[in-house]
Protein backbone atom coordinates (compact mmCIF):
# COMPACT_ATOMS: atom_id res chain seq x y z
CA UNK A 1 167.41 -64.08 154.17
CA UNK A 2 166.74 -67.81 153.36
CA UNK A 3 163.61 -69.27 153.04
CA UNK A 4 162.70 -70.57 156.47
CA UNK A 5 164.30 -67.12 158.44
CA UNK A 6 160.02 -66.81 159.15
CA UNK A 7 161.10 -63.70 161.27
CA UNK A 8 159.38 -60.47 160.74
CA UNK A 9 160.41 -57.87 158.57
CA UNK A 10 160.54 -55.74 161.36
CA UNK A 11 161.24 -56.38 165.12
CA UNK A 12 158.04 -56.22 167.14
CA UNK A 13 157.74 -53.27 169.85
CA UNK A 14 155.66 -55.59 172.35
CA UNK A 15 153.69 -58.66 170.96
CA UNK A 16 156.11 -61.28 169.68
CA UNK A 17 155.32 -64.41 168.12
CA UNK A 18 157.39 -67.22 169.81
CA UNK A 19 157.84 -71.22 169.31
CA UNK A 20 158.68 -72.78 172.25
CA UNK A 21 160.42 -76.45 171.63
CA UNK A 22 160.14 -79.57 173.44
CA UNK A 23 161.69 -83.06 172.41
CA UNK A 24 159.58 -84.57 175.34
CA UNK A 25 157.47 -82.83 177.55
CA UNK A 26 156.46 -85.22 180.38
CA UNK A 27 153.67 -82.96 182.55
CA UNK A 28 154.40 -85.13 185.66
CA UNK A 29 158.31 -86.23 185.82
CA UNK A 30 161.02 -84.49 185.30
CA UNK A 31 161.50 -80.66 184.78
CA UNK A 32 161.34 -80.15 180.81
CA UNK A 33 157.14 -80.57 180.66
CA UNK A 34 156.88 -78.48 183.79
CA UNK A 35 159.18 -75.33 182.35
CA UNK A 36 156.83 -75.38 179.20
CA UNK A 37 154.09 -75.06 180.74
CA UNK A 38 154.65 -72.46 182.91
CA UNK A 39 157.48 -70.22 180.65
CA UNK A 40 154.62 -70.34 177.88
CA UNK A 41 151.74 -69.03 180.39
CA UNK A 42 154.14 -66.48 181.81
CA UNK A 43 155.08 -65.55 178.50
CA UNK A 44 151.22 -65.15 177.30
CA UNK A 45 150.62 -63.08 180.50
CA UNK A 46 153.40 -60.65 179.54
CA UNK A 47 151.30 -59.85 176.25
CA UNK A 48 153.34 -62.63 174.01
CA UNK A 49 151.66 -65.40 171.46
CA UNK A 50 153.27 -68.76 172.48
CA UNK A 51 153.11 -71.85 170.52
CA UNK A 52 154.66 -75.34 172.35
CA UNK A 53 155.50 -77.74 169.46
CA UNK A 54 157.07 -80.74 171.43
CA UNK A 55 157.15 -84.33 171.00
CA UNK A 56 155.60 -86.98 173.19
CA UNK A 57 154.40 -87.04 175.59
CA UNK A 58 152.99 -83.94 175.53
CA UNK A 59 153.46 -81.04 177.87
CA UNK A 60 150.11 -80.01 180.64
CA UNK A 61 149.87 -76.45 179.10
CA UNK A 62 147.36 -73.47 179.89
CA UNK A 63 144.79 -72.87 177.89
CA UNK A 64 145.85 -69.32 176.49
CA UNK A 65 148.46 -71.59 175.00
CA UNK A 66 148.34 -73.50 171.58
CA UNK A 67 150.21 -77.18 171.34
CA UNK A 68 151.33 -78.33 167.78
CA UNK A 69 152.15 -82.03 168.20
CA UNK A 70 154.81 -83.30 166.36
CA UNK A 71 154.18 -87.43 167.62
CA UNK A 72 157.29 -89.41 166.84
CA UNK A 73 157.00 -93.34 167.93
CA UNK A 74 156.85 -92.61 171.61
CA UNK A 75 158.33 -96.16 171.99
CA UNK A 76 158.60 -95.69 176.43
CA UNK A 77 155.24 -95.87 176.45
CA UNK A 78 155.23 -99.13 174.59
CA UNK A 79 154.05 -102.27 176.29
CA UNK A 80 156.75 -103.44 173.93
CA UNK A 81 159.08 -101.62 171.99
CA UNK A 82 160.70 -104.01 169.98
CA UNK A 83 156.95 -105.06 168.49
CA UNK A 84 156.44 -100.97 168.39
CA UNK A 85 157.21 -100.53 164.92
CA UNK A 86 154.38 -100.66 162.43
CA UNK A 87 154.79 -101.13 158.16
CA UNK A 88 153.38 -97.74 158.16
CA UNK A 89 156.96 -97.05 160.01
CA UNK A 90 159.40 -98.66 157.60
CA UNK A 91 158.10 -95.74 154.91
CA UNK A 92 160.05 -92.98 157.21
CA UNK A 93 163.70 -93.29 157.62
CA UNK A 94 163.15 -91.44 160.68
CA UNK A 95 160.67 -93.68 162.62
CA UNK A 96 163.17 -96.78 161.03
CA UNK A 97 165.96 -95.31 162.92
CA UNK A 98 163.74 -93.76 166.39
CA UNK A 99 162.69 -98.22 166.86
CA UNK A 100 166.30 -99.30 165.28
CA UNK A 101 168.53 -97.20 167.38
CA UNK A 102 166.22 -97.79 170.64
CA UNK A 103 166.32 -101.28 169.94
CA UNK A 104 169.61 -101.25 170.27
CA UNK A 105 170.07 -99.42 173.40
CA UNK A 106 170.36 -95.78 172.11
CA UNK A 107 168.31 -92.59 173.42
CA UNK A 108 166.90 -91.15 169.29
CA UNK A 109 164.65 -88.82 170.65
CA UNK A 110 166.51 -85.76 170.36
CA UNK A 111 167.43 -86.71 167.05
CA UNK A 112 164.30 -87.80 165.16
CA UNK A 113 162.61 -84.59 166.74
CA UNK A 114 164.90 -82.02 165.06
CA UNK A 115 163.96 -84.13 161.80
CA UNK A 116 160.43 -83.68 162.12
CA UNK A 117 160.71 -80.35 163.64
CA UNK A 118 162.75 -79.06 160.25
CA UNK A 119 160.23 -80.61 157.92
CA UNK A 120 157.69 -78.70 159.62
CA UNK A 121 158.82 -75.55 159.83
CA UNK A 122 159.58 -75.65 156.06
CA UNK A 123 155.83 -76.68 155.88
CA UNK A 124 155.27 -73.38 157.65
CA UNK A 125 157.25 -71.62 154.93
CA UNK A 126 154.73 -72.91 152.07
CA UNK A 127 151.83 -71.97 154.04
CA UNK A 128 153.40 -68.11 155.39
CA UNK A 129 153.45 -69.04 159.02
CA UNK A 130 155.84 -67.09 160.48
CA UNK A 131 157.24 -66.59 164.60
CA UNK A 132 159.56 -63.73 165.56
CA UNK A 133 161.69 -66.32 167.34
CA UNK A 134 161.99 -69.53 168.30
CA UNK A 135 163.06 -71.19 171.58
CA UNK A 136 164.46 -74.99 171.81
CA UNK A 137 164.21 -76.52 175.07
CA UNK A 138 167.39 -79.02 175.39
CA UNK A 139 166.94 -80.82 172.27
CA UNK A 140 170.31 -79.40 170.98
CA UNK A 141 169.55 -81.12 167.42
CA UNK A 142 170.86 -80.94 164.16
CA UNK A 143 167.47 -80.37 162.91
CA UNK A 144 167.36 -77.16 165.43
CA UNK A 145 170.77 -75.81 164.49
CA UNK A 146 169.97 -75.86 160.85
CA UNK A 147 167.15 -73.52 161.27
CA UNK A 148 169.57 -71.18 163.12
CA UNK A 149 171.85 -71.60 160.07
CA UNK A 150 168.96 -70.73 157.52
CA UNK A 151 168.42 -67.43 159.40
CA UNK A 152 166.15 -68.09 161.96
CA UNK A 153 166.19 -66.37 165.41
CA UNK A 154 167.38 -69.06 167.77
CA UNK A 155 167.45 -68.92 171.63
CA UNK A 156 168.32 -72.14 173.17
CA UNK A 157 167.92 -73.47 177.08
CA UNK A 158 170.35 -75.65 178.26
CA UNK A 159 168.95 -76.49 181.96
CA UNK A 160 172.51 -78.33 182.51
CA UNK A 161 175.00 -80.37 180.57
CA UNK A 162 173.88 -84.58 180.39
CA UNK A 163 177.32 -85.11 180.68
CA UNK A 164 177.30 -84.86 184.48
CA UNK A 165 174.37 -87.61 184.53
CA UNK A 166 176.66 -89.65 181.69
CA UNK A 167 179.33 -89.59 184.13
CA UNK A 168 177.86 -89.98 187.92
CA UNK A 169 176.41 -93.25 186.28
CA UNK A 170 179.13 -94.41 184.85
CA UNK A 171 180.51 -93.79 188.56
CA UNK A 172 177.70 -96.07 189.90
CA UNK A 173 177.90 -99.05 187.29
CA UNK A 174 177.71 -102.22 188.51
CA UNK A 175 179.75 -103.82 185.72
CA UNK A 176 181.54 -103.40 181.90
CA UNK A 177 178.21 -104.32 180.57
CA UNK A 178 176.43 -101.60 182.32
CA UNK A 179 179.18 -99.33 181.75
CA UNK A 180 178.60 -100.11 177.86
CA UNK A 181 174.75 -99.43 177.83
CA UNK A 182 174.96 -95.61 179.76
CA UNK A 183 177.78 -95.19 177.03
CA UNK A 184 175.36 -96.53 174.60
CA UNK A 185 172.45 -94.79 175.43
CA UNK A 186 174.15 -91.77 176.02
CA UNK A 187 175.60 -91.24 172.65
CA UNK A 188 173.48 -88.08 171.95
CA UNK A 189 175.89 -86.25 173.61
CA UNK A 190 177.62 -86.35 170.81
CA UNK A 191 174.99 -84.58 168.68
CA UNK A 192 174.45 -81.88 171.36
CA UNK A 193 177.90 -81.43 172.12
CA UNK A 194 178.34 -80.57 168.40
CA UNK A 195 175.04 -78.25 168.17
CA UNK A 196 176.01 -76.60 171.58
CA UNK A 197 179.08 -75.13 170.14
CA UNK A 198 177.50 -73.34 167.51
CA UNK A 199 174.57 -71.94 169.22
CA UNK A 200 174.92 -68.13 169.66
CA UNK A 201 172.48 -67.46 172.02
CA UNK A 202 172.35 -70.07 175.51
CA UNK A 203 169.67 -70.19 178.57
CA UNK A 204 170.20 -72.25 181.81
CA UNK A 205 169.31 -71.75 185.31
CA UNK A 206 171.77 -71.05 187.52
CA UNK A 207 175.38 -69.57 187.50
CA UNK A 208 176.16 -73.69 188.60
CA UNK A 209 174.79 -74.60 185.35
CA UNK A 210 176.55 -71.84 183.33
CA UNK A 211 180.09 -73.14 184.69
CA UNK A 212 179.17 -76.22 183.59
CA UNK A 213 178.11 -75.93 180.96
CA UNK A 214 180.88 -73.60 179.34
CA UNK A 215 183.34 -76.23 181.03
CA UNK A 216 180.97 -79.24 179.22
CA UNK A 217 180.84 -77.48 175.73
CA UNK A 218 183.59 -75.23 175.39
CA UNK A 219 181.28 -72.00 174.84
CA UNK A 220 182.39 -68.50 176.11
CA UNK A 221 180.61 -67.31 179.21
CA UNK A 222 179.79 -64.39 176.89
CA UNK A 223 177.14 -66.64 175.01
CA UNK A 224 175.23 -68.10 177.96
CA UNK A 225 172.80 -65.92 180.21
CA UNK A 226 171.30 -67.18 183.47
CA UNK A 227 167.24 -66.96 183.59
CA UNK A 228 166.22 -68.72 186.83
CA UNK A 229 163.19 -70.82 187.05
CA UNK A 230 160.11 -69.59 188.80
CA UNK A 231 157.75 -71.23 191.03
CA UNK A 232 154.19 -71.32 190.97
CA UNK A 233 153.42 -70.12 194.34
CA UNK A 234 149.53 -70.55 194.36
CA UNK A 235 150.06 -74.33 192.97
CA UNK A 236 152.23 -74.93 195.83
CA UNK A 237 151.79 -72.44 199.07
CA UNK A 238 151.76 -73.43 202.85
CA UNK A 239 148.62 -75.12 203.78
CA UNK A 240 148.48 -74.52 207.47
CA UNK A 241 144.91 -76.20 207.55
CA UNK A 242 147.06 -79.62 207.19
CA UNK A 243 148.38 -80.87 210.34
CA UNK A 244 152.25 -81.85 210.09
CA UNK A 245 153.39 -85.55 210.93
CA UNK A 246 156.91 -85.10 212.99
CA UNK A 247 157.50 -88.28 211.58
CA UNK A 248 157.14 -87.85 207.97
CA UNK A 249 159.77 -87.42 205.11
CA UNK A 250 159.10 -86.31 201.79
CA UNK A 251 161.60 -87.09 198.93
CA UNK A 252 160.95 -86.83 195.01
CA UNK A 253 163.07 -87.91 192.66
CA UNK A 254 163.83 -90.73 189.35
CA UNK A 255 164.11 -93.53 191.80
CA UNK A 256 166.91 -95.23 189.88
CA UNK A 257 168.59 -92.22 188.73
CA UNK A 258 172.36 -92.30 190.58
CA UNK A 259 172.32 -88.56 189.76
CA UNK A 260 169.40 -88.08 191.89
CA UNK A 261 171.42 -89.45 195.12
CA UNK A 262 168.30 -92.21 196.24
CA UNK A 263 171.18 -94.29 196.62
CA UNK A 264 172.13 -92.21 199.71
CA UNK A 265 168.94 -91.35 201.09
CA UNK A 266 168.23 -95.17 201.92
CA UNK A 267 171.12 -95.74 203.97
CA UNK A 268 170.62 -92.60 205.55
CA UNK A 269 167.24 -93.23 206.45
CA UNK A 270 167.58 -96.93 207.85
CA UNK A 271 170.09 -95.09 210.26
CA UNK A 272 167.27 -92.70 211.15
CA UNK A 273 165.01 -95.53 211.80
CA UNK A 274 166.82 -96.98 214.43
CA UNK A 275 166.51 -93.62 216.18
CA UNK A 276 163.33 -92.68 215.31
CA UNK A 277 161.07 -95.77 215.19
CA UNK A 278 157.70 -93.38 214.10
CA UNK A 279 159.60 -92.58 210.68
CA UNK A 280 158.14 -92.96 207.52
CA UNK A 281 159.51 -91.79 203.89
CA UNK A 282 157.14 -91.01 201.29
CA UNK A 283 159.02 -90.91 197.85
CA UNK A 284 157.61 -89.45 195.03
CA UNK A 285 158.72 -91.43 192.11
CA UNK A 286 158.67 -95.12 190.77
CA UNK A 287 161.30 -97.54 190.87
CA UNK A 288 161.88 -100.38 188.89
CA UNK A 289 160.63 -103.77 189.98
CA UNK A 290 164.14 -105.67 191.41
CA UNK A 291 165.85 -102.60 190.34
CA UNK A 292 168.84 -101.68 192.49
CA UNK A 293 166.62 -99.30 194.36
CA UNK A 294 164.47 -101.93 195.73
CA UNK A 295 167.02 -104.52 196.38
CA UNK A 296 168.99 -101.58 198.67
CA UNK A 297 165.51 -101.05 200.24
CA UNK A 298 165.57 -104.59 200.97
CA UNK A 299 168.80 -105.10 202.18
CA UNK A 300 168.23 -102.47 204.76
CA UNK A 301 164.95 -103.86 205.79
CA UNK A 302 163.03 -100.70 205.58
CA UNK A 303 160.41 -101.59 202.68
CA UNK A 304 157.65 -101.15 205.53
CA UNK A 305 158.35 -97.72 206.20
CA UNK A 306 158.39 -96.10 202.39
CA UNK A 307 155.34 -95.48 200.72
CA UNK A 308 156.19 -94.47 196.46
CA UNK A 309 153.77 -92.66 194.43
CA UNK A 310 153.92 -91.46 191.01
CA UNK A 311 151.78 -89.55 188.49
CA UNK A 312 149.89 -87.05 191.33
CA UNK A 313 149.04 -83.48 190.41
CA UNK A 314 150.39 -80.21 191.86
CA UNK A 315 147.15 -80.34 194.35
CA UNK A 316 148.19 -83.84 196.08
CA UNK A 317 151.72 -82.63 196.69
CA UNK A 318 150.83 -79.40 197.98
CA UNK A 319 148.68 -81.85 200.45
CA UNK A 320 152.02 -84.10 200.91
CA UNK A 321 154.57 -81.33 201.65
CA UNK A 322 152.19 -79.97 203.95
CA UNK A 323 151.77 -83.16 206.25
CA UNK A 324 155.55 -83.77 206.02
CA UNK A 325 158.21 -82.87 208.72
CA UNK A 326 161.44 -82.45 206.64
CA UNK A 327 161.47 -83.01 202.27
CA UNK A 328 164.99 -84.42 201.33
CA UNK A 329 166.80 -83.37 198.00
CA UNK A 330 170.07 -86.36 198.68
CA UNK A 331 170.87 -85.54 194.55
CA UNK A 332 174.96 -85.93 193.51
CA UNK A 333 173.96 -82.85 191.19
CA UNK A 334 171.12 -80.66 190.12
CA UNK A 335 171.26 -77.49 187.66
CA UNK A 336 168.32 -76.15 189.19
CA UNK A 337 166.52 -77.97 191.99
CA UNK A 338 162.98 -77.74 190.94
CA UNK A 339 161.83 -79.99 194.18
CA UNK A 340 164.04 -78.01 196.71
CA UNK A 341 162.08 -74.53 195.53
CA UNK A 342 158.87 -76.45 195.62
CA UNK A 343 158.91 -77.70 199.00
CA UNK A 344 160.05 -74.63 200.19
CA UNK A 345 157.07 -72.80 198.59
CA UNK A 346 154.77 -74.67 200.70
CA UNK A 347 156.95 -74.10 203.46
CA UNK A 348 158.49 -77.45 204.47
CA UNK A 349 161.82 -77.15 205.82
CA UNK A 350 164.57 -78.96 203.11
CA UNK A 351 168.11 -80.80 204.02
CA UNK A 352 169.61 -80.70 200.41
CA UNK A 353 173.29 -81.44 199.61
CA UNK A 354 175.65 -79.31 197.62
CA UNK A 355 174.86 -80.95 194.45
CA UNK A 356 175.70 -78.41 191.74
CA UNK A 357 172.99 -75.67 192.29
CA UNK A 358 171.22 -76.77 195.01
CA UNK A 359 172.56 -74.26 197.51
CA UNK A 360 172.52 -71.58 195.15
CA UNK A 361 168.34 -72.04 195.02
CA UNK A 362 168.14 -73.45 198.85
CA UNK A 363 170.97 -70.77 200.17
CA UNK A 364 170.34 -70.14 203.77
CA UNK A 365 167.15 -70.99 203.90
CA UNK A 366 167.41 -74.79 204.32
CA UNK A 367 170.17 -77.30 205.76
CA UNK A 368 172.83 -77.98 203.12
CA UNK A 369 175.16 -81.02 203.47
CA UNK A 370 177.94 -82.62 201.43
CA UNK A 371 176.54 -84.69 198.44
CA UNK A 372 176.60 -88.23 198.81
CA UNK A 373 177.37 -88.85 202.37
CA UNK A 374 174.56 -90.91 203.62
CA UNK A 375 176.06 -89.88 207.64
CA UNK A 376 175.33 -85.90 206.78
CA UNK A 377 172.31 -86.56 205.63
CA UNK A 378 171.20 -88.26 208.32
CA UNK A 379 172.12 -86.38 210.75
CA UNK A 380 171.09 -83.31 209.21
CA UNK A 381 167.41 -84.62 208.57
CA UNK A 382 167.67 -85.82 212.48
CA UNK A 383 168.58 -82.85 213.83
CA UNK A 384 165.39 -81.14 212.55
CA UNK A 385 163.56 -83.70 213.60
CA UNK A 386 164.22 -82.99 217.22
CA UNK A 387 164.09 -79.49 216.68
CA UNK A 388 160.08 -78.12 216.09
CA UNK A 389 161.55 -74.79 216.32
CA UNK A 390 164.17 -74.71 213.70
CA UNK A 391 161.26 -76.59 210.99
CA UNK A 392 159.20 -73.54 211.51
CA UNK A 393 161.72 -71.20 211.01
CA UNK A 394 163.41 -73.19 208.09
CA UNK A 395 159.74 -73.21 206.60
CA UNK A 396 159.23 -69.12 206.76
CA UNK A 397 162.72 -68.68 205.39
CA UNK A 398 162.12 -71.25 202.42
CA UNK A 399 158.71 -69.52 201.76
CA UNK A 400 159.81 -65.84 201.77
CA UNK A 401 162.85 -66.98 199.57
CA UNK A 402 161.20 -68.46 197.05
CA UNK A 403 158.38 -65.36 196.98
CA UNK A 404 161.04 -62.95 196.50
CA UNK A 405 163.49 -64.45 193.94
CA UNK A 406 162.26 -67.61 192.32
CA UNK A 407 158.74 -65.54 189.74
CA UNK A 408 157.60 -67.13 186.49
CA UNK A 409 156.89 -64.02 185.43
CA UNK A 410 160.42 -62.43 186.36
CA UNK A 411 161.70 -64.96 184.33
CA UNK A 412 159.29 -64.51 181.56
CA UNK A 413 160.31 -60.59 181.46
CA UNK A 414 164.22 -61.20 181.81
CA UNK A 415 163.69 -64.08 178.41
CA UNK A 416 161.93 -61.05 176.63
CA UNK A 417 164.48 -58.29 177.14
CA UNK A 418 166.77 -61.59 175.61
CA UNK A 419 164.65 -62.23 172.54
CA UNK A 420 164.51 -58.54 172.16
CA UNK A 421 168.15 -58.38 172.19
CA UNK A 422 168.57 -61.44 169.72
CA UNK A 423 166.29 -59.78 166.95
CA UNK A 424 167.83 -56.49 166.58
């Protein structure tokens, strides 16, 4: 066994030791910070010691957890990214190529953490650290896949293949020069496409994301084993103390994103406006300033009647589900649908489309419509809106789904009967 295989000589009974991986761990947008956190505290409540070693920003973890930081440049949260770099920099060829390849339009951050992360696991080595097994969350980096190949226990999560958000924006580009910068900034694909093929033990899901990603990849079916997310059901619950507003949408979602489908909620909603002159959207998210959300918004004329907030806690949107008539998923494709199963934990009824495995979390217990048809949504979402009767129901059935297959700590069990399987 090589030098940084920091296994175990023998294959714990009950307690292991397990590093949990995160290139960036946002705690408030977008699902990699949120499956940290709760994976590692579902994995400490099943009797397991979890380190999160992630990149920044760092992940909102539970305090039974431990967070080693491994801080690259963190150049998005930058007033200024192009002034960013510091001398200190220039001494590392990794923070040199993090600014240089950013500056020039590409997405490093996979990359330089797989770096960092192998010089500090062999770090670890010198100092007789050692973790039964180690779990990357979507970095699928070179860096990761050469501690597999020195011997190290490897279990990697692939939530779904970037590919599918390469392409539906390359779908929506404006122009050749916009076409060039997704290409651009998506040319880690390359890297992970590489890394994915080798892996020997795969996470994701759903059994949407599995086909995908097989398709994506090229890796057998055999290799890849669907763990669905869980829900934190106290975090977000009904709150029947909060009175409902019949004339109040709820959408959350990367505001810009063409993967996320805003681009079809808009029209969809200035329809429902005409009918419904009481509506309101509140979106959860932030678009750009004269982005191509806002100049949509515009050209529709329904600035007045969206609200956007960004950066709230779990406790505010529990309090914004509740006073909301209908939430909206409109995304082209999803290989979960973290804010489907959320809304219907607190038990608001949910109109989501068909995008990738959105029915397969929502299933009956919501309104499913064809992705990116601005004329189902609409008249989906209207429908409920004249119908008090079918939102209550629709809100029990989302609830009692989510209790009954959609546990942090059923996913935490079914990931330990995997590492147990990896190690012997």
């Amino acid at each position: 066994m090589s030098e940084l295989a920091l296994r175990t000589d023998e294959v714990p009974n009950s307690t292991m030791r397990i590093a949990l991986l995160g290139y960036r761990s946002n705690p408030f947008s977008g699902g990699q910070g949120i499956y940290l956190k709760y994976l590692s505290r579902a994995l400490v409540e099943a009797g397991h010691q979890v380190d999160v070693i992630s990149g920044e920003p760092y992940p909102d973890l539970d305090p039974s957890v431990r967070l080693v930081k491994l801080p690259g440049l963190n150049l998005y949260a930058a007033n200024n990214h192009v002034s960013a770099l510091r001398p200190r920099h220039l001494r590392s060829m990794t923070d040199t190529f993090e600014w240089f390849s950013m500056l020039t339009g590409g997405f490093p951050e996979p990359y330089t953490f797989g770096r960092r992360l192998y010089r500090h696991f062999q770090q670890l080595h010198l100092h007789g650290t050692r973790y039964d097994i180690v779990h990357d969350n979507q970095s699928l980096s070179y860096g990761v896949q050469s501690l597999q190949q020195q011997g190290l226990p490897l279990v990697t999560t692939i939530h779904h293949p970037i590919t599918w958000d390469r392409d539906i924006a390359l779908t929506h580009a404006e122009n050749w020069q916009q076409r060039l910068l997704i290409r651009r900034w998506h040319n880690f694909l390359n890297m992970q496409t590489r890394v994915a093929r080798r892996l020997q033990h795969v996470v994701t899901v759903s059994e949407r994301s599995k086909q995908d990603i097989c398709s994506a990849f090229g890796i057998s079916p055999q290799r890849v084993h669907v763990v669905y997310n869980g829900v934190d059901t106290e975090a977000f619950r009904p709150e029947p103390d909060i009175a409902r507003n019949p004339w109040q949408l709820i959408t959350t979602a990367s505001a810009d994103q063409p993967l996320k489908g805003t681009q079809h909620l808009i029209p969809a909603f200035a329809q429902l406006c005409q009918r419904f002159p009481k509506l309101r959207l509140t979106f959860v998210g932030r678009p750009k300033p004269g982005g191509v959300t806002e100049r949509l918004i515009d050209s529709l004329d329904v600035r007045e009647r969206i609200r956007f907030l960004h950066g709230i806690s779990a406790e505010e949107m529990r309090a914004l589900y509740a006073s909301s008539a209908v939430a909206v998923v409109p995304s082209e494709y999803e290989g979960f649908g973290l804010p489907a199963a959320e809304a219907m934990a607190c038990g608001t009824p949910v109109v989501a489309t068909d995008g990738g495995a959105l029915p397969e979390v929502v299933a009956d217990a919501g309104r499913i419509v064809p992705a990116g048809n601005p004329d189902a949504l609409a008249s989906a979402i209207g429908d409920l809106l004249q119908n008090p009767a079918s939102r209550a129901l629709l809100g029990k059935l989302g609830r009692a789904r989510i209790e009954k297959t959609f546990s942090w700590s059923r996913a935490a069990s079914q990931m330990t009967d995997l590492y147990q399987r990896v190690l012997t």
